[in-house]
Protein backbone atom coordinates (compact mmCIF):
# COMPACT_ATOMS: atom_id res chain seq x y z
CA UNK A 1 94.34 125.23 234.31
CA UNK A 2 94.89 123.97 230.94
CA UNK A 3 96.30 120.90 230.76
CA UNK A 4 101.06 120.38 230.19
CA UNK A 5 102.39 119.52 227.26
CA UNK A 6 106.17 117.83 226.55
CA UNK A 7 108.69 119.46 224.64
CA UNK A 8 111.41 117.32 223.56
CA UNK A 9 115.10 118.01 223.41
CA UNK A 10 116.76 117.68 220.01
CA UNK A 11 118.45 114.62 219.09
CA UNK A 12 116.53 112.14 221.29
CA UNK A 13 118.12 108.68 219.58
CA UNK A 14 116.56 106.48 221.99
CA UNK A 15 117.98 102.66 221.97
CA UNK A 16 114.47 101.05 223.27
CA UNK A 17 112.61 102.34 221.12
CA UNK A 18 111.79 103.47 217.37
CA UNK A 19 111.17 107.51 219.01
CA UNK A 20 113.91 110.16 217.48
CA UNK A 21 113.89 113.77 217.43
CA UNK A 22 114.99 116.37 214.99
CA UNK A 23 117.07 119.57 215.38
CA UNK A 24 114.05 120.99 216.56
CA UNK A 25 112.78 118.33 219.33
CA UNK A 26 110.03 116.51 216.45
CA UNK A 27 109.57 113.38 215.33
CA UNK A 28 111.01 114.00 211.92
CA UNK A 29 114.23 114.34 210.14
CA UNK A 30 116.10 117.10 210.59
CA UNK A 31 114.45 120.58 209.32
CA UNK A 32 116.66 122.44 206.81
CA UNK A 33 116.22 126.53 207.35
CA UNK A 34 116.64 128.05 205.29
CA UNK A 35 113.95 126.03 203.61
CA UNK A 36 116.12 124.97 199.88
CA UNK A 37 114.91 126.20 196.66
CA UNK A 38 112.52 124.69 194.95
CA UNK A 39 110.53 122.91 198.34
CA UNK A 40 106.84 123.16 198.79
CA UNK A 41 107.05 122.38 202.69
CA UNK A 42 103.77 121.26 204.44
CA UNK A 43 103.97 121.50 208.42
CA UNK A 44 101.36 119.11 210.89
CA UNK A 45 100.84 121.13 213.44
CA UNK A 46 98.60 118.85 216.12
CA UNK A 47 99.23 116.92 219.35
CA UNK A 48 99.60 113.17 220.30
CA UNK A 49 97.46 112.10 217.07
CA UNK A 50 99.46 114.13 215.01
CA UNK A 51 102.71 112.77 216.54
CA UNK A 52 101.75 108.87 217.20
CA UNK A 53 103.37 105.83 215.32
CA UNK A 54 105.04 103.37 215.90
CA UNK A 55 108.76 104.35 214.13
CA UNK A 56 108.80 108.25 213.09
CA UNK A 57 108.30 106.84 209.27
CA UNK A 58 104.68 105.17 210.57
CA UNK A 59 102.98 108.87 211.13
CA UNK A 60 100.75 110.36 209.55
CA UNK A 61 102.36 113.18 208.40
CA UNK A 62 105.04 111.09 207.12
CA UNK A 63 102.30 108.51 205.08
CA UNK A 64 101.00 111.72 203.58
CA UNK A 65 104.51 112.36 202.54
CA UNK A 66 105.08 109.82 200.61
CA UNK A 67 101.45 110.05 198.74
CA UNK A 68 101.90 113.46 197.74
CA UNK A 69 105.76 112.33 196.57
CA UNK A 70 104.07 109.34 194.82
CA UNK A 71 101.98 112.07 192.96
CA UNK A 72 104.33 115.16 192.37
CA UNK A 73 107.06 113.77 192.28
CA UNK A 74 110.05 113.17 195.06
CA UNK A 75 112.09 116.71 194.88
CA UNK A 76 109.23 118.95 195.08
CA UNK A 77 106.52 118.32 198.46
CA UNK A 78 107.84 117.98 202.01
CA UNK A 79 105.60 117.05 204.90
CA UNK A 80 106.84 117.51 208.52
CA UNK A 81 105.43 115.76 211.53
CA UNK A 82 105.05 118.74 214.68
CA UNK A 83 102.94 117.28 216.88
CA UNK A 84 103.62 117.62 220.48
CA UNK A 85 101.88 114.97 222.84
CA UNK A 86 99.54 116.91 225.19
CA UNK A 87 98.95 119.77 222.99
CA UNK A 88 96.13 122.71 223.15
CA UNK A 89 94.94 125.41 220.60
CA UNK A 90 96.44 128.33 222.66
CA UNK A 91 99.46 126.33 222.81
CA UNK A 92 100.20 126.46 219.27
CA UNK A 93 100.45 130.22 219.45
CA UNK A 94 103.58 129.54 221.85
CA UNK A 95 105.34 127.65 219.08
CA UNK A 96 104.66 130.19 216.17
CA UNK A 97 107.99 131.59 216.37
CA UNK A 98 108.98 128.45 215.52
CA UNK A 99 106.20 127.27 212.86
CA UNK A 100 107.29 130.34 211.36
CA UNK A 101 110.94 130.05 211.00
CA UNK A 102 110.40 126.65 209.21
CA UNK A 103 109.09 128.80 206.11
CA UNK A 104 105.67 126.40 205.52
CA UNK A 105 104.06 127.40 202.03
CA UNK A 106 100.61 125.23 203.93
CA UNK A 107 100.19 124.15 207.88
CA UNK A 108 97.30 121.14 208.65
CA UNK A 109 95.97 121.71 211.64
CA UNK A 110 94.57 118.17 213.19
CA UNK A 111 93.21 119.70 217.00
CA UNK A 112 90.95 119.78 219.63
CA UNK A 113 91.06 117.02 221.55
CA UNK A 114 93.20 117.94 224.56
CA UNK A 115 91.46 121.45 224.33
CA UNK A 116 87.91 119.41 225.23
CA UNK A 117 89.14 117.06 227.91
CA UNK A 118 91.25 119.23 229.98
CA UNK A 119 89.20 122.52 229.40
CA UNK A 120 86.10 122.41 227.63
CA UNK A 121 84.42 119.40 230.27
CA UNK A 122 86.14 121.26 233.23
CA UNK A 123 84.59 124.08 232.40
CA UNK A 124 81.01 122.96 231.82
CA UNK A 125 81.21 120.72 235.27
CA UNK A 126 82.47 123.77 237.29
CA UNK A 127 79.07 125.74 235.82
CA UNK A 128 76.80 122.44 236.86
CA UNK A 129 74.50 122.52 239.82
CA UNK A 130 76.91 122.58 242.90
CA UNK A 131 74.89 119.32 244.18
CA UNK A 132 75.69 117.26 241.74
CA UNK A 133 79.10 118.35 241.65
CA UNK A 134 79.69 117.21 245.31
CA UNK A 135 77.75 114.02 244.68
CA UNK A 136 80.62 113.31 241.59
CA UNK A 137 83.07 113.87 243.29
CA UNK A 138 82.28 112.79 246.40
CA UNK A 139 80.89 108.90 245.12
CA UNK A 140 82.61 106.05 242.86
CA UNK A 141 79.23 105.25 242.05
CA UNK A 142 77.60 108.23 240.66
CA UNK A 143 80.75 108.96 238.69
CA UNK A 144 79.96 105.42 237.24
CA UNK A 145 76.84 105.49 237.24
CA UNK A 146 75.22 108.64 237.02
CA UNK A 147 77.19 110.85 234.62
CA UNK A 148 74.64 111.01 232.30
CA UNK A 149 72.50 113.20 234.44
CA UNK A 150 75.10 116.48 233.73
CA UNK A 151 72.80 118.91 232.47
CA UNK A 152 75.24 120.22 230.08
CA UNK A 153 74.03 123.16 228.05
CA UNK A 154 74.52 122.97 224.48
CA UNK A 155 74.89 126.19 224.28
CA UNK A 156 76.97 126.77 227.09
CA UNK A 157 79.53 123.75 225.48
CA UNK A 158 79.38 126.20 221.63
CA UNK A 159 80.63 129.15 223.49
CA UNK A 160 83.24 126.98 225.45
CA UNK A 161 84.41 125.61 222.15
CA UNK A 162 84.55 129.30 220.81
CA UNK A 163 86.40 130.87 223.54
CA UNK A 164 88.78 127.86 223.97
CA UNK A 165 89.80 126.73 220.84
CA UNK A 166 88.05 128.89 217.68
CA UNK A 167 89.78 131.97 219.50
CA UNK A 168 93.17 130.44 219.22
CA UNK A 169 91.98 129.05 215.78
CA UNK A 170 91.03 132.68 214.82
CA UNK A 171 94.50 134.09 215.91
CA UNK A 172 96.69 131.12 214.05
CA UNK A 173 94.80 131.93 210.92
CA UNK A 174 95.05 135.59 210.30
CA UNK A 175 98.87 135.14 211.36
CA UNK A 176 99.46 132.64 208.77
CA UNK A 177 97.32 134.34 206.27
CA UNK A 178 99.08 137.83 206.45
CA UNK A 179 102.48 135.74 206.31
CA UNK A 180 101.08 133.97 202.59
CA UNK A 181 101.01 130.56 204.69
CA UNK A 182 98.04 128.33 203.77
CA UNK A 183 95.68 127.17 206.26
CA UNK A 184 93.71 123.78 206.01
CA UNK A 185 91.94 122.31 208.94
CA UNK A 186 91.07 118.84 209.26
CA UNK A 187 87.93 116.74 210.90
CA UNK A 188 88.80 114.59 213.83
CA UNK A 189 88.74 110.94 213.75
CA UNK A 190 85.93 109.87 216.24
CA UNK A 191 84.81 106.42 217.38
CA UNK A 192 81.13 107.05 217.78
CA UNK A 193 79.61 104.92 220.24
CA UNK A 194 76.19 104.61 218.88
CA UNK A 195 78.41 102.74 215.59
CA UNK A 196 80.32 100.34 218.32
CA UNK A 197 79.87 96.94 218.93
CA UNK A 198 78.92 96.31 222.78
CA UNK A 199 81.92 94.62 223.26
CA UNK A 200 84.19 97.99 221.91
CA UNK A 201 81.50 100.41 223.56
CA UNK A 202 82.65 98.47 226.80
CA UNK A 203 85.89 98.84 225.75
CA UNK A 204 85.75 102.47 225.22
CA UNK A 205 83.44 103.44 228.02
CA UNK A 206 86.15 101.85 230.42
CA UNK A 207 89.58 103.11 228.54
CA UNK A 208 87.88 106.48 228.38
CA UNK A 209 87.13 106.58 232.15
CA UNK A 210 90.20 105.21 233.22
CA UNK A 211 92.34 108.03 231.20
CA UNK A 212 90.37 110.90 230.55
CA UNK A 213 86.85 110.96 231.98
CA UNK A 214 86.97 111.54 235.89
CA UNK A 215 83.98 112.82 237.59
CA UNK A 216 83.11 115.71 234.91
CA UNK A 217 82.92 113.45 231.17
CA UNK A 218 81.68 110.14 229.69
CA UNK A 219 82.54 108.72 226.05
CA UNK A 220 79.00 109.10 224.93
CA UNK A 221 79.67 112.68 225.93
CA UNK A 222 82.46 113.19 224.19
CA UNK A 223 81.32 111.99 221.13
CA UNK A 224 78.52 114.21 221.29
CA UNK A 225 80.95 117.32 221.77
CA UNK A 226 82.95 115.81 218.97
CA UNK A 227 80.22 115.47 216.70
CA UNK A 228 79.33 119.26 217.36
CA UNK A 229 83.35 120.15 217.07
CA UNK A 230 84.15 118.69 213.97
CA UNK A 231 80.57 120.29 212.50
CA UNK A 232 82.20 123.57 213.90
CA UNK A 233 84.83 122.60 212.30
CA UNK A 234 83.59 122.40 208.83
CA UNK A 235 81.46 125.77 209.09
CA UNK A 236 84.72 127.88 210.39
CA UNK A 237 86.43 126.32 206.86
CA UNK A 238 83.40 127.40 205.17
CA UNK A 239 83.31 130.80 206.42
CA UNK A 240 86.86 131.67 206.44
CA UNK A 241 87.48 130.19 203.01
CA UNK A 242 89.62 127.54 204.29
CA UNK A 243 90.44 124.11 202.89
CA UNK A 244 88.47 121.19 204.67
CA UNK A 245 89.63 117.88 205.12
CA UNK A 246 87.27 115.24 206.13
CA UNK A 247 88.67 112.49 208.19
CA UNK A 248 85.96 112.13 210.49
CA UNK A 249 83.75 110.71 207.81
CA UNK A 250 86.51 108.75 206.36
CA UNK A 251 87.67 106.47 209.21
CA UNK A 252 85.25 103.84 210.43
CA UNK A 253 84.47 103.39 213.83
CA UNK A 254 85.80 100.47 216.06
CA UNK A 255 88.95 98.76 217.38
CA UNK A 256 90.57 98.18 213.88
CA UNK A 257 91.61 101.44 213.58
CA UNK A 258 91.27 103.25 217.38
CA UNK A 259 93.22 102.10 219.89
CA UNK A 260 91.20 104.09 221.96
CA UNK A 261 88.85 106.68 221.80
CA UNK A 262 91.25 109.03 219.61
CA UNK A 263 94.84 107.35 219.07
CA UNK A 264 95.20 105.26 215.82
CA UNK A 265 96.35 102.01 215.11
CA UNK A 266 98.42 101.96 211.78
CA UNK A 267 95.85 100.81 209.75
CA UNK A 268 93.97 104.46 210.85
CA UNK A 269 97.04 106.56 210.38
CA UNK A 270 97.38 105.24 207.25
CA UNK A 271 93.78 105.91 206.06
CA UNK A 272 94.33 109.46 207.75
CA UNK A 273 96.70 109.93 205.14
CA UNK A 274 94.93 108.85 202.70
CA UNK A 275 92.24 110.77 203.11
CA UNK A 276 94.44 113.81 203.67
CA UNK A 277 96.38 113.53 200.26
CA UNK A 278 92.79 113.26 198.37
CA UNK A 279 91.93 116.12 199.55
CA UNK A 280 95.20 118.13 199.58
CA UNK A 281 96.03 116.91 195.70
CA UNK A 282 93.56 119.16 193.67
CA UNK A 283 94.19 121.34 196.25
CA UNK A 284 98.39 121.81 195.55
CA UNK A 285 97.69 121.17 191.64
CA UNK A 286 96.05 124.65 191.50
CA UNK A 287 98.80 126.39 193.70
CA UNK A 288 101.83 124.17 192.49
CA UNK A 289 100.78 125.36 188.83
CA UNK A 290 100.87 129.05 190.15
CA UNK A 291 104.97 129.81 190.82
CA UNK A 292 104.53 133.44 190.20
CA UNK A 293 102.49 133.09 193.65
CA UNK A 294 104.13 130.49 195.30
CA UNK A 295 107.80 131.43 194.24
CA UNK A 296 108.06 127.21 193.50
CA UNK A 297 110.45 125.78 190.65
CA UNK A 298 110.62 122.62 189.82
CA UNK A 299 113.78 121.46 191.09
């Protein structure tokens, strides 16, 4: 079973905290449809680390906002935060009645995460020797201490990423592509282990068991099937002529900018952004010069 996600009501103004909600249940402002002349709106489609911050203006999508503002100008780029804590690839197929109603000239997808926890490991530990399965399960100890020992095929873990999330991926693209929506995809942030101190890779190894890891993952293997995702990642761009956006090689490993083994502090979500606009900037200066294509005036 894949794994829930929320879906907020509109108008959440809560008064103990910095979360709001738009007309449409995200952490934005309010989305104006029909989108207003003259807008080139940009929609973050992700989960939790496309929706974290502390205060709706400390997201990512909202950072990236204001670079590409800085840059174009204020009238003319909007960036909307639509991440949905708890999020899957298939999920976002769900919502694309919606993604489409917002009229996005580009959608950034930032994925992949809940997809491999709840779905991707499951699946690999349900085709593992039945013996060590019962032994997992069955001891505190050999989850603790013995996880290593999953003979996990490589292969087997490709064609779970395929079927779970490149699939979806596959689907989300042709749909935006025969609607004249760009499509970029973007790397995910990783804290890789092997670039920890032993104080952080204690840090993460426990946080990661405690939340995510059960009897079926560890952190060092999920940042070995992150490593092979976000490769994935960069071929699918490659081969589908696709915008790339490299924010796995971008953010540095370690407690200054992971909270834990995915979530960002500010000082990551901030870099995300950063990283995000360099890459998007050349990228809208060829389309943003093209309004026969586009349909964009300046306002």
């Amino acid at each position: 079973m894949g794994h829930s996600y929320f879906s907020y009501m509109p108008h959440i103004n809560s008064s103990v905290s910095q979360f709001r909600t738009n007309n449409f249940g995200f952490r934005d402002h309010d989305f104006v449809c029909p989108k207003p002349p003259g807008k080139f709106r940009i929609l973050c489609i992700g989960a939790s680390t496309t929706e974290e911050g502390m205060s709706n203006r400390e997201t990512y999508p909202k950072f990236l906002e204001k670079e590409l503002q800085n840059h174009f100008g204020q009238g003319r780029i909007e960036v909307f935060n639509c991440g949905v804590s708890g999020m899957t690839s298939k999920k976002h197929i769900a919502r694309l009645p919606d993604y489409l109603y917002f009229q996005p000239d580009l959608v950034i997808f930032y994925e992949g995460i809940n997809d491999i926890v709840y779905e991707v490991f499951p699946y690999a530990f349900t085709h593992s020797p039945q013996i060590l399965r019962r032994l997992f399960i069955s001891s505190h100890f050999a989850r603790r201490e013995a996880r290593y020992l999953l003979p996990y095929s490589q292969k087997e873990l490709r064609e779970s990423l395929n079927l779970v999330i490149f699939t979806a991926l596959d689907y989300l693209n042709d749909t935006f592509l025969q609607q004249g929506i760009d499509l970029c995809i973007s790397s995910i942030g990783v804290p890789y282990r092997d670039k920890l101190t032993k104080e952080e890779r204690d840090y993460y190894d426990y946080y990661y068991d405690k939340e995510w890891g059960w009897a079926n993952s560890t952190f060092q293997q999920y940042c070995d099937i992150m490593k092979m995702y976000n490769q994935r990642l960069r071929e699918y761009c490659k081969e589908n002529s696709l915008l790339y956006i490299p924010v796995e090689e971008h953010i540095p490993a370690g407690t200054k900018y992971f909270g834990d083994v995915c979530h960002l502090r500010r000082e990551g979500i901030e870099l995300k952004a950063r990283v995000m606009a360099e890459s998007l900037i050349p990228y809208l200066e060829q389309i943003l010069d093209k309004p026969e294509e586009k349909a964009i005036s300046t306002p």
